[in-house]
PDB file of N, CA and C in Angstrom:
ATOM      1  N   UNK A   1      14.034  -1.134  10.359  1.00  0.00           N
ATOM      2  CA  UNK A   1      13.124  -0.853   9.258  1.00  0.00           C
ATOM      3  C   UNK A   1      11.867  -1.709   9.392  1.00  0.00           C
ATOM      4  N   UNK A   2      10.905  -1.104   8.918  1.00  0.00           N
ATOM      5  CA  UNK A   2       9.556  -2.034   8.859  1.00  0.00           C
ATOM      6  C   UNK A   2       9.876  -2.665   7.820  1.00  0.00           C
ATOM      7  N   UNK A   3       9.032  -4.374   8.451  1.00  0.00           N
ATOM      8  CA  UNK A   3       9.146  -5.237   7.153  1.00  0.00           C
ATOM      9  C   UNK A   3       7.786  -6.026   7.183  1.00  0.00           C
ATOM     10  N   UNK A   4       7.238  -5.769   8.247  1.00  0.00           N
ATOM     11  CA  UNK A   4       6.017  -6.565   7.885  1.00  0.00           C
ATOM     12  C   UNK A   4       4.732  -5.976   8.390  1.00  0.00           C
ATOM     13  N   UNK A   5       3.785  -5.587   7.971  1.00  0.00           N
ATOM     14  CA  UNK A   5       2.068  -4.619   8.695  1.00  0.00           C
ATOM     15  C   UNK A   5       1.142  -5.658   9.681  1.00  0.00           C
ATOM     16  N   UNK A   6       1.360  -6.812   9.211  1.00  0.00           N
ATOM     17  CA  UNK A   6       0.465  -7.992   9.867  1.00  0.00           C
ATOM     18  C   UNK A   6      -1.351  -6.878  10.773  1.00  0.00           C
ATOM     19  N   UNK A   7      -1.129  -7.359  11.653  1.00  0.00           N
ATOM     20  CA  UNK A   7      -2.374  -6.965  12.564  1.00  0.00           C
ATOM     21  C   UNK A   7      -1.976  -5.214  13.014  1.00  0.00           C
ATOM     22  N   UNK A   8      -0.840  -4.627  12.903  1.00  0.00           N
ATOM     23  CA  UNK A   8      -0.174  -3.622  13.540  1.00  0.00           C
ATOM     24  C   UNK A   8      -1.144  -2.495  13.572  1.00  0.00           C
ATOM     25  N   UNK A   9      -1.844  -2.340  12.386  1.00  0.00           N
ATOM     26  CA  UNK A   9      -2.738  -1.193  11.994  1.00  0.00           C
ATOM     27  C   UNK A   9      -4.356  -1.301  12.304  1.00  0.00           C
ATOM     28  N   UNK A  10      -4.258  -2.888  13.095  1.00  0.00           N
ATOM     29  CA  UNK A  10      -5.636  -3.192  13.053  1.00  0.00           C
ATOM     30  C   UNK A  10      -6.862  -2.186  13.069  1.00  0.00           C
ATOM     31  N   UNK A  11      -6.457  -1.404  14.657  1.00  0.00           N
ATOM     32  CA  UNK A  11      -7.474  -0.389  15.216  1.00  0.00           C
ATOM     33  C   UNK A  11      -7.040   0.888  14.813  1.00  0.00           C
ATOM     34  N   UNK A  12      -6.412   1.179  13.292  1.00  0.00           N
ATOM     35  CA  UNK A  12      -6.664   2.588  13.320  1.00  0.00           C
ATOM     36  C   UNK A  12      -8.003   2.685  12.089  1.00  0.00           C
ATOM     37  N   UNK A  13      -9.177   2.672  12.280  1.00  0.00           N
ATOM     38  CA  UNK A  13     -10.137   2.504  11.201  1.00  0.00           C
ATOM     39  C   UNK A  13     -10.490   4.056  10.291  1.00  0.00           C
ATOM     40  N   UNK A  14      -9.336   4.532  11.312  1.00  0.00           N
ATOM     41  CA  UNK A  14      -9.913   6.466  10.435  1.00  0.00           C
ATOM     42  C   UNK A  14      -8.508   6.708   9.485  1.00  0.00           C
ATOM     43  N   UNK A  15      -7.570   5.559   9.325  1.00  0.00           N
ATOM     44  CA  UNK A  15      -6.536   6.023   8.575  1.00  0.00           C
ATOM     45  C   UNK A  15      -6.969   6.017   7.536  1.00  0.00           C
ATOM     46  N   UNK A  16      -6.498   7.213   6.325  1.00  0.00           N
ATOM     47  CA  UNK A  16      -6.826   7.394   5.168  1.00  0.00           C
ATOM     48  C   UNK A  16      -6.218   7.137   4.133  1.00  0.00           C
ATOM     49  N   UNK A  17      -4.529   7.602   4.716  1.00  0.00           N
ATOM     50  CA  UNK A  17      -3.041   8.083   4.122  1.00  0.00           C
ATOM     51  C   UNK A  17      -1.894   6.868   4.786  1.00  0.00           C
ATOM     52  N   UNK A  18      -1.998   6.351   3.879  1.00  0.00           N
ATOM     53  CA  UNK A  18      -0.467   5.943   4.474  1.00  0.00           C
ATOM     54  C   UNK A  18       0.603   5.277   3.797  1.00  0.00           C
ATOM     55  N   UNK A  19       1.658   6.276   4.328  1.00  0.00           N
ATOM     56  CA  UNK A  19       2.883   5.989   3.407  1.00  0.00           C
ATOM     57  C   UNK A  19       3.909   4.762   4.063  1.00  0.00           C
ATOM     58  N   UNK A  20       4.419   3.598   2.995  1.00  0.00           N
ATOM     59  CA  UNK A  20       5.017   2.408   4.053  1.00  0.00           C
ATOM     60  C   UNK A  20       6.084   2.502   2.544  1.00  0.00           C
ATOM     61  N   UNK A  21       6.602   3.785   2.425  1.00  0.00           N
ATOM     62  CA  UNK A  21       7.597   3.477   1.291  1.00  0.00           C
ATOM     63  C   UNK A  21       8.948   3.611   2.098  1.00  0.00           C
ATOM     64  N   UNK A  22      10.010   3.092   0.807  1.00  0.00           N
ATOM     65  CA  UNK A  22      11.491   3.126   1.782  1.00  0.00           C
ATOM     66  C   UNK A  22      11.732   2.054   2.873  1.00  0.00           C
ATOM     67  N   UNK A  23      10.479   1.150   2.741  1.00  0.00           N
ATOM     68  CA  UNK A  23      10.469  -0.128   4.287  1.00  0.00           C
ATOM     69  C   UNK A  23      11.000  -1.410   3.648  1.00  0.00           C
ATOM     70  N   UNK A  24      11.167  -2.535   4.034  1.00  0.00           N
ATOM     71  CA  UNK A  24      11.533  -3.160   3.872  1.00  0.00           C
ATOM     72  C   UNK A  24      10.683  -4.703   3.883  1.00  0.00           C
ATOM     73  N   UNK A  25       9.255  -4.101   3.898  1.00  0.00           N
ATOM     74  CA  UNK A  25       7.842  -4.947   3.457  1.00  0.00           C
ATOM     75  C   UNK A  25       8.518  -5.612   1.873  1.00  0.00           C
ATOM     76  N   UNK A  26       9.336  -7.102   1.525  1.00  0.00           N
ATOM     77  CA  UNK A  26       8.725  -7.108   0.555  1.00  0.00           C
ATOM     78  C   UNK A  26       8.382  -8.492  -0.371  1.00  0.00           C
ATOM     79  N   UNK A  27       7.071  -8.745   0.180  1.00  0.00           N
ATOM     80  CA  UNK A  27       6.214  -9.654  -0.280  1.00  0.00           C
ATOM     81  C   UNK A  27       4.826  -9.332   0.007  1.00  0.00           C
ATOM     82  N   UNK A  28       3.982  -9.671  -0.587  1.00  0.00           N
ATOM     83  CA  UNK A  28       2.642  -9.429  -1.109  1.00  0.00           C
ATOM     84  C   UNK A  28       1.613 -10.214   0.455  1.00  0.00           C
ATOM     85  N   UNK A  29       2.107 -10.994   1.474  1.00  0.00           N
ATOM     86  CA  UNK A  29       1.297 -11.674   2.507  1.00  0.00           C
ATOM     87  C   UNK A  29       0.980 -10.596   3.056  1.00  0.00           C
ATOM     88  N   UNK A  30       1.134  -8.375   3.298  1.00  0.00           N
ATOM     89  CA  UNK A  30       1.048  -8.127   4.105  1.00  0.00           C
ATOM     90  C   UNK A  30      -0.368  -7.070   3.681  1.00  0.00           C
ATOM     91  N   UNK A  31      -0.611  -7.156   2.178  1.00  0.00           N
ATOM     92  CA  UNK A  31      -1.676  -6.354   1.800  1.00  0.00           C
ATOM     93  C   UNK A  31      -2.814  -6.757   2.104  1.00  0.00           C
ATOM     94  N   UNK A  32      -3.567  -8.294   1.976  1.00  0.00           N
ATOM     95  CA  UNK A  32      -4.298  -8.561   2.363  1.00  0.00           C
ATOM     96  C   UNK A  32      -5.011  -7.959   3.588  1.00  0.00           C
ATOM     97  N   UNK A  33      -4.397  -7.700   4.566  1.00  0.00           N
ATOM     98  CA  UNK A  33      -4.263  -6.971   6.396  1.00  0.00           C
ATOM     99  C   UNK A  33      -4.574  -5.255   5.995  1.00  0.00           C
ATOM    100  N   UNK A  34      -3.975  -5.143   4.994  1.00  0.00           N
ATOM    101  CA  UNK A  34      -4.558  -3.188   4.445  1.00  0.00           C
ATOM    102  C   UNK A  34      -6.045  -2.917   4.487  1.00  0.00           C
ATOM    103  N   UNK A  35      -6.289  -3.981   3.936  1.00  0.00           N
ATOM    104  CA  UNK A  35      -7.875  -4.425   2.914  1.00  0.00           C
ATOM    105  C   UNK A  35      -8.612  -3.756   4.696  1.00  0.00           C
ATOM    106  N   UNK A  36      -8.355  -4.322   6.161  1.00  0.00           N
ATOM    107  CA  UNK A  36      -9.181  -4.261   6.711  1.00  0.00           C
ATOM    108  C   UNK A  36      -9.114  -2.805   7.808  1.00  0.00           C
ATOM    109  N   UNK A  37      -8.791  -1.778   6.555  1.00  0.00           N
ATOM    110  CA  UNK A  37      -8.406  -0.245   6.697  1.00  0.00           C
ATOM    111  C   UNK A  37      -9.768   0.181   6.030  1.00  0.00           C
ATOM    112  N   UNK A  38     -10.849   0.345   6.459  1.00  0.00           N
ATOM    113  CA  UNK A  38     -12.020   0.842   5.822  1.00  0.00           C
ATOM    114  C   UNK A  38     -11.839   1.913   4.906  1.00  0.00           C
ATOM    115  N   UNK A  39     -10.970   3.499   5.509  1.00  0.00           N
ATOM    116  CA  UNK A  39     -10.901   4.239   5.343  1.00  0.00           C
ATOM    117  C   UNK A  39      -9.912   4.501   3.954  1.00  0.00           C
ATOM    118  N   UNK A  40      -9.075   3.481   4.065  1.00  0.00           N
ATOM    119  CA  UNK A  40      -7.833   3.677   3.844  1.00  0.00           C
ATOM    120  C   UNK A  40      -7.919   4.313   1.887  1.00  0.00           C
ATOM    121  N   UNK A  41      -7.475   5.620   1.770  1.00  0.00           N
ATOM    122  CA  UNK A  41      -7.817   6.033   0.333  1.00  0.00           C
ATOM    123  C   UNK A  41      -6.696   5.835  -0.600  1.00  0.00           C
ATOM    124  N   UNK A  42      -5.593   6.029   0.249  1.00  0.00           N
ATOM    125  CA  UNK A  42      -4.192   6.673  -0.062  1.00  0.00           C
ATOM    126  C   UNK A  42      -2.681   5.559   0.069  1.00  0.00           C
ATOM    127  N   UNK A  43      -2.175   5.430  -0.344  1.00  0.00           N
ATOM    128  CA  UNK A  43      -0.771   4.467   0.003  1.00  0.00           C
ATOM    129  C   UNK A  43       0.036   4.383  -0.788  1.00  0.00           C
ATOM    130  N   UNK A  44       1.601   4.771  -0.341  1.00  0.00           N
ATOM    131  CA  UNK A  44       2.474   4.524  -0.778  1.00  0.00           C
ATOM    132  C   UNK A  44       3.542   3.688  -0.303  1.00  0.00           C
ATOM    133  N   UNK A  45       3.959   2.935  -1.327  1.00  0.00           N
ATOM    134  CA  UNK A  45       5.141   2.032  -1.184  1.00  0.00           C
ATOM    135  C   UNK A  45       5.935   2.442  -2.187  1.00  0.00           C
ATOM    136  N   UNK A  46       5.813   3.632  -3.022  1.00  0.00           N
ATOM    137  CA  UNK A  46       7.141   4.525  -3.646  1.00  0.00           C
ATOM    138  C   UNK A  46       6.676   5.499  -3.547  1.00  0.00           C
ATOM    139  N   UNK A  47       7.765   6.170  -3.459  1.00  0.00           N
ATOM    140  CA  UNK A  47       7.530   7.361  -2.963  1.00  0.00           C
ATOM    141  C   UNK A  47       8.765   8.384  -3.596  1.00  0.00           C
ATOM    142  N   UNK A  48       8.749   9.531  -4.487  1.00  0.00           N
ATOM    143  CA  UNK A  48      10.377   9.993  -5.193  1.00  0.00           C
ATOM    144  C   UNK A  48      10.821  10.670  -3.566  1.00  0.00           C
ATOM    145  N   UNK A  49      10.506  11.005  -3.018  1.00  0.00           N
ATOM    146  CA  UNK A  49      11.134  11.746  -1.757  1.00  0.00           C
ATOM    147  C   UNK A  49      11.738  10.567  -0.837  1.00  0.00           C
ATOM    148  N   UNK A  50      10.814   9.589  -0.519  1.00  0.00           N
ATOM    149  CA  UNK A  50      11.801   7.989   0.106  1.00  0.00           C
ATOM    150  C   UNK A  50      12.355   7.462  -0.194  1.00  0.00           C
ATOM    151  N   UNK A  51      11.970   6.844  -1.697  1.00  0.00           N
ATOM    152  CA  UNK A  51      12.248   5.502  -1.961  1.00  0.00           C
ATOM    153  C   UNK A  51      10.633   4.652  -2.272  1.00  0.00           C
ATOM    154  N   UNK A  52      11.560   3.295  -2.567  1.00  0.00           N
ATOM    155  CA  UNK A  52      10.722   2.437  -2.821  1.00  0.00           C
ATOM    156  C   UNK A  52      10.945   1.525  -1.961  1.00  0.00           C
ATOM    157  N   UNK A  53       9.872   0.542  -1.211  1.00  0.00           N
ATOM    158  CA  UNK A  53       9.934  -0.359  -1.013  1.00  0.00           C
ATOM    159  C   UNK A  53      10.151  -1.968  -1.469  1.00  0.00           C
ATOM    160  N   UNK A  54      10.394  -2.582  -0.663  1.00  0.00           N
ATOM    161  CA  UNK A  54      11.114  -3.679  -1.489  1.00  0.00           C
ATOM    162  C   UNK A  54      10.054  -4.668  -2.238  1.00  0.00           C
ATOM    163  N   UNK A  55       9.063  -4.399  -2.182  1.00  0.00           N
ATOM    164  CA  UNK A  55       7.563  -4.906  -2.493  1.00  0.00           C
ATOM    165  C   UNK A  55       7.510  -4.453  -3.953  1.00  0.00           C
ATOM    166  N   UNK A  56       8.097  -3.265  -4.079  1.00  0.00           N
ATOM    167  CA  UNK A  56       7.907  -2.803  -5.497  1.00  0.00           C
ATOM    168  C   UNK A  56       8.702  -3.331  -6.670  1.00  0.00           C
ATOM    169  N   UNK A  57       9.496  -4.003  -6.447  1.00  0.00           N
ATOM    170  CA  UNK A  57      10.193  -5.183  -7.504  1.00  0.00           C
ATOM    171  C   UNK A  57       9.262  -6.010  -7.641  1.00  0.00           C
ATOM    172  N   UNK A  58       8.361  -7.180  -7.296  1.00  0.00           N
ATOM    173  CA  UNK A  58       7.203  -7.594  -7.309  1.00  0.00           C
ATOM    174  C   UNK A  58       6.875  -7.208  -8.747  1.00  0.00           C
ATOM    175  N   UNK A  59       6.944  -8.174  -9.798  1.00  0.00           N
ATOM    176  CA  UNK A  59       5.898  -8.332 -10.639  1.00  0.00           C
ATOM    177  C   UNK A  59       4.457  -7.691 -10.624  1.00  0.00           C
ATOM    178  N   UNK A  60       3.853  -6.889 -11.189  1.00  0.00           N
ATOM    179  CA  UNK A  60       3.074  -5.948 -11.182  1.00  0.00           C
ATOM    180  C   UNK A  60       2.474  -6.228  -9.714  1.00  0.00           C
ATOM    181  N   UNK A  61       2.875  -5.532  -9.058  1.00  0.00           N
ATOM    182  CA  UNK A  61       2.586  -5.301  -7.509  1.00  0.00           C
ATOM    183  C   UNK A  61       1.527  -4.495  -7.612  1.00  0.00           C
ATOM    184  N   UNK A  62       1.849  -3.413  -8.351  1.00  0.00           N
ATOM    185  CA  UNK A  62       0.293  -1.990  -8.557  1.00  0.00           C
ATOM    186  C   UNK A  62      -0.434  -2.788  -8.773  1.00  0.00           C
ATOM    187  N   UNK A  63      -0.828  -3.689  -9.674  1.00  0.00           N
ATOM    188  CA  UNK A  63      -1.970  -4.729 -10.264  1.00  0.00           C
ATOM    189  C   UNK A  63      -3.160  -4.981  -8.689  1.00  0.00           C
ATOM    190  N   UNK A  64      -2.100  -6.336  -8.135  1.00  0.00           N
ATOM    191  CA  UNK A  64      -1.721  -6.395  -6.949  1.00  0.00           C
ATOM    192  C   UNK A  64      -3.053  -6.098  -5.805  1.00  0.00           C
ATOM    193  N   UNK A  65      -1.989  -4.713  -5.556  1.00  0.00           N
ATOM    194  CA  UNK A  65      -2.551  -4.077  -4.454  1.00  0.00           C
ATOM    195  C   UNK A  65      -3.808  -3.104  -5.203  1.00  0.00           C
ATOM    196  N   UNK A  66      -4.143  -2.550  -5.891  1.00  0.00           N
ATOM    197  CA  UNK A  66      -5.374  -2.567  -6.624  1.00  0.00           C
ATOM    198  C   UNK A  66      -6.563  -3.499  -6.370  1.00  0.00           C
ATOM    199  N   UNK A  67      -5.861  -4.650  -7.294  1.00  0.00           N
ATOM    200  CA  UNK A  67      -7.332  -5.362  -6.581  1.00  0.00           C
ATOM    201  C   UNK A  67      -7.750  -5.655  -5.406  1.00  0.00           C
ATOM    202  N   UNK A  68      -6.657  -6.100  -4.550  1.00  0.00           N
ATOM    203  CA  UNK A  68      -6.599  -6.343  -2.569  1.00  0.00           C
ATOM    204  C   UNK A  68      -7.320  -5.060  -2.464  1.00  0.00           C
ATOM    205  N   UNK A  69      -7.102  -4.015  -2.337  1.00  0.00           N
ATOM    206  CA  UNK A  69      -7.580  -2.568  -2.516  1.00  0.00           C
ATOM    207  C   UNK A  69      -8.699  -1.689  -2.868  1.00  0.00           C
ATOM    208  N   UNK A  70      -9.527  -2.010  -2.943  1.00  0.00           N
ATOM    209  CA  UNK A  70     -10.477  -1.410  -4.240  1.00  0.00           C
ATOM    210  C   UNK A  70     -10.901  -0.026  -3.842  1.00  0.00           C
ATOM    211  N   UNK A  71     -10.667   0.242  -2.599  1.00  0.00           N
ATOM    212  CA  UNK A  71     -10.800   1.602  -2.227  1.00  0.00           C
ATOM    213  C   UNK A  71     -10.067   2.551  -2.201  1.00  0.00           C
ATOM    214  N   UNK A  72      -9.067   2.285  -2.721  1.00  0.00           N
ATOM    215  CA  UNK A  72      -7.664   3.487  -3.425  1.00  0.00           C
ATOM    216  C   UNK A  72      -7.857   4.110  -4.402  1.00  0.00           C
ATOM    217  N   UNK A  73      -7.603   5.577  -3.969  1.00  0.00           N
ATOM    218  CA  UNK A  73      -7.493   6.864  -5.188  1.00  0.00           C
ATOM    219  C   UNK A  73      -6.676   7.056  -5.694  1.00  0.00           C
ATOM    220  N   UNK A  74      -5.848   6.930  -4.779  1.00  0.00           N
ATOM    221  CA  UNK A  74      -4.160   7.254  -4.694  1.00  0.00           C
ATOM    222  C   UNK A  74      -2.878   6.000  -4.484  1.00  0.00           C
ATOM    223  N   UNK A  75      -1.910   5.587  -5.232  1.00  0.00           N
ATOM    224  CA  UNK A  75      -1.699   4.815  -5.351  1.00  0.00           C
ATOM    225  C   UNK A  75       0.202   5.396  -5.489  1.00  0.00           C
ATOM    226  N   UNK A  76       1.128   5.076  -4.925  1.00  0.00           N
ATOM    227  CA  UNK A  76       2.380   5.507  -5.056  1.00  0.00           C
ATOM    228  C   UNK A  76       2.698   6.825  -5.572  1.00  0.00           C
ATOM    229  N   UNK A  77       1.398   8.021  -4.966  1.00  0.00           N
ATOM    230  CA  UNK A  77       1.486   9.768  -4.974  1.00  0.00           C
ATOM    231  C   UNK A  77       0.615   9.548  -6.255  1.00  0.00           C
ATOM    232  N   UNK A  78       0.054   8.564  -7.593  1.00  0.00           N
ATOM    233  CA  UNK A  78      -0.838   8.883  -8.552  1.00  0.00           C
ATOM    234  C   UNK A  78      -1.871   8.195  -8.062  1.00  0.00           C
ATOM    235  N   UNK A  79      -2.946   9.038  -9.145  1.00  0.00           N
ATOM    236  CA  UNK A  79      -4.309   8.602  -8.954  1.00  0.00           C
ATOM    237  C   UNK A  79      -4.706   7.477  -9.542  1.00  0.00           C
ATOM    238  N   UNK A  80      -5.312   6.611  -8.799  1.00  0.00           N
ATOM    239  CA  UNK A  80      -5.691   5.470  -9.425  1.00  0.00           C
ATOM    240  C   UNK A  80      -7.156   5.479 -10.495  1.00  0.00           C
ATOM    241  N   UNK A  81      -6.992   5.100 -11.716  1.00  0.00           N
ATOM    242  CA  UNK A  81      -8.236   5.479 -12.692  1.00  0.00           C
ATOM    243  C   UNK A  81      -8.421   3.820 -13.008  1.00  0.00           C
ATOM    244  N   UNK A  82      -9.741   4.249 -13.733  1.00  0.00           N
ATOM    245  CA  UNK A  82     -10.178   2.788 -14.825  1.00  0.00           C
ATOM    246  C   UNK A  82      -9.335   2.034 -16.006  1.00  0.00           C
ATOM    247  N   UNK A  83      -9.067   3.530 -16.400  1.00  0.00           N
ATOM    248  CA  UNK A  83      -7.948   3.370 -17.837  1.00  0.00           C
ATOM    249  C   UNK A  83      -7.194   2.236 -17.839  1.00  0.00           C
ATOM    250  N   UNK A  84      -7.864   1.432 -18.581  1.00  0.00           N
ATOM    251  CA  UNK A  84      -6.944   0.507 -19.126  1.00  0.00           C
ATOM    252  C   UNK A  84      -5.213   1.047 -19.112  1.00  0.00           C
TER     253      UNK A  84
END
């Protein structure tokens, strides 16, 4: 099982989508390394068809990876809004 993203994704700069649910990522050292996904719109770490990753017990993790994030639409298959 995947448990950690570190540098792995470095050179894909056109990824948009990506699902790392059902893995076994789970602590917060590996989002930071997302951040340097230009593209990156989309990500899941739950997923109802996988699972969840173990990241998602994490104390507001969505919070989280949001802010590490700021270029996410899409956020565990929902859309990410302003809404309080």
């Amino acid at each position: 099982a995947i448990s950690c993203v570190a540098d792995a994704l470095r050179c894909n700069d056109a990824l948009e989508d990506l699902n790392l649910s059902a893995t076994a990522i789970g602590n917060f050292k590996d989002i930071p390394s997302l951040a340097r996904l230009p593209q990156l719109t989309s990500l899941a770490l739950s997923d109802p068809h996988f699972g969840e990753s173990r990241v998602c017990s994490l104390c507001n993790y969505r919070t989280y990876l949001i802010f590490h994030l700021p270029r996410l639409a899409v956020l565990d298959t929902l859309a990410v809004t302003n809404d309080a």
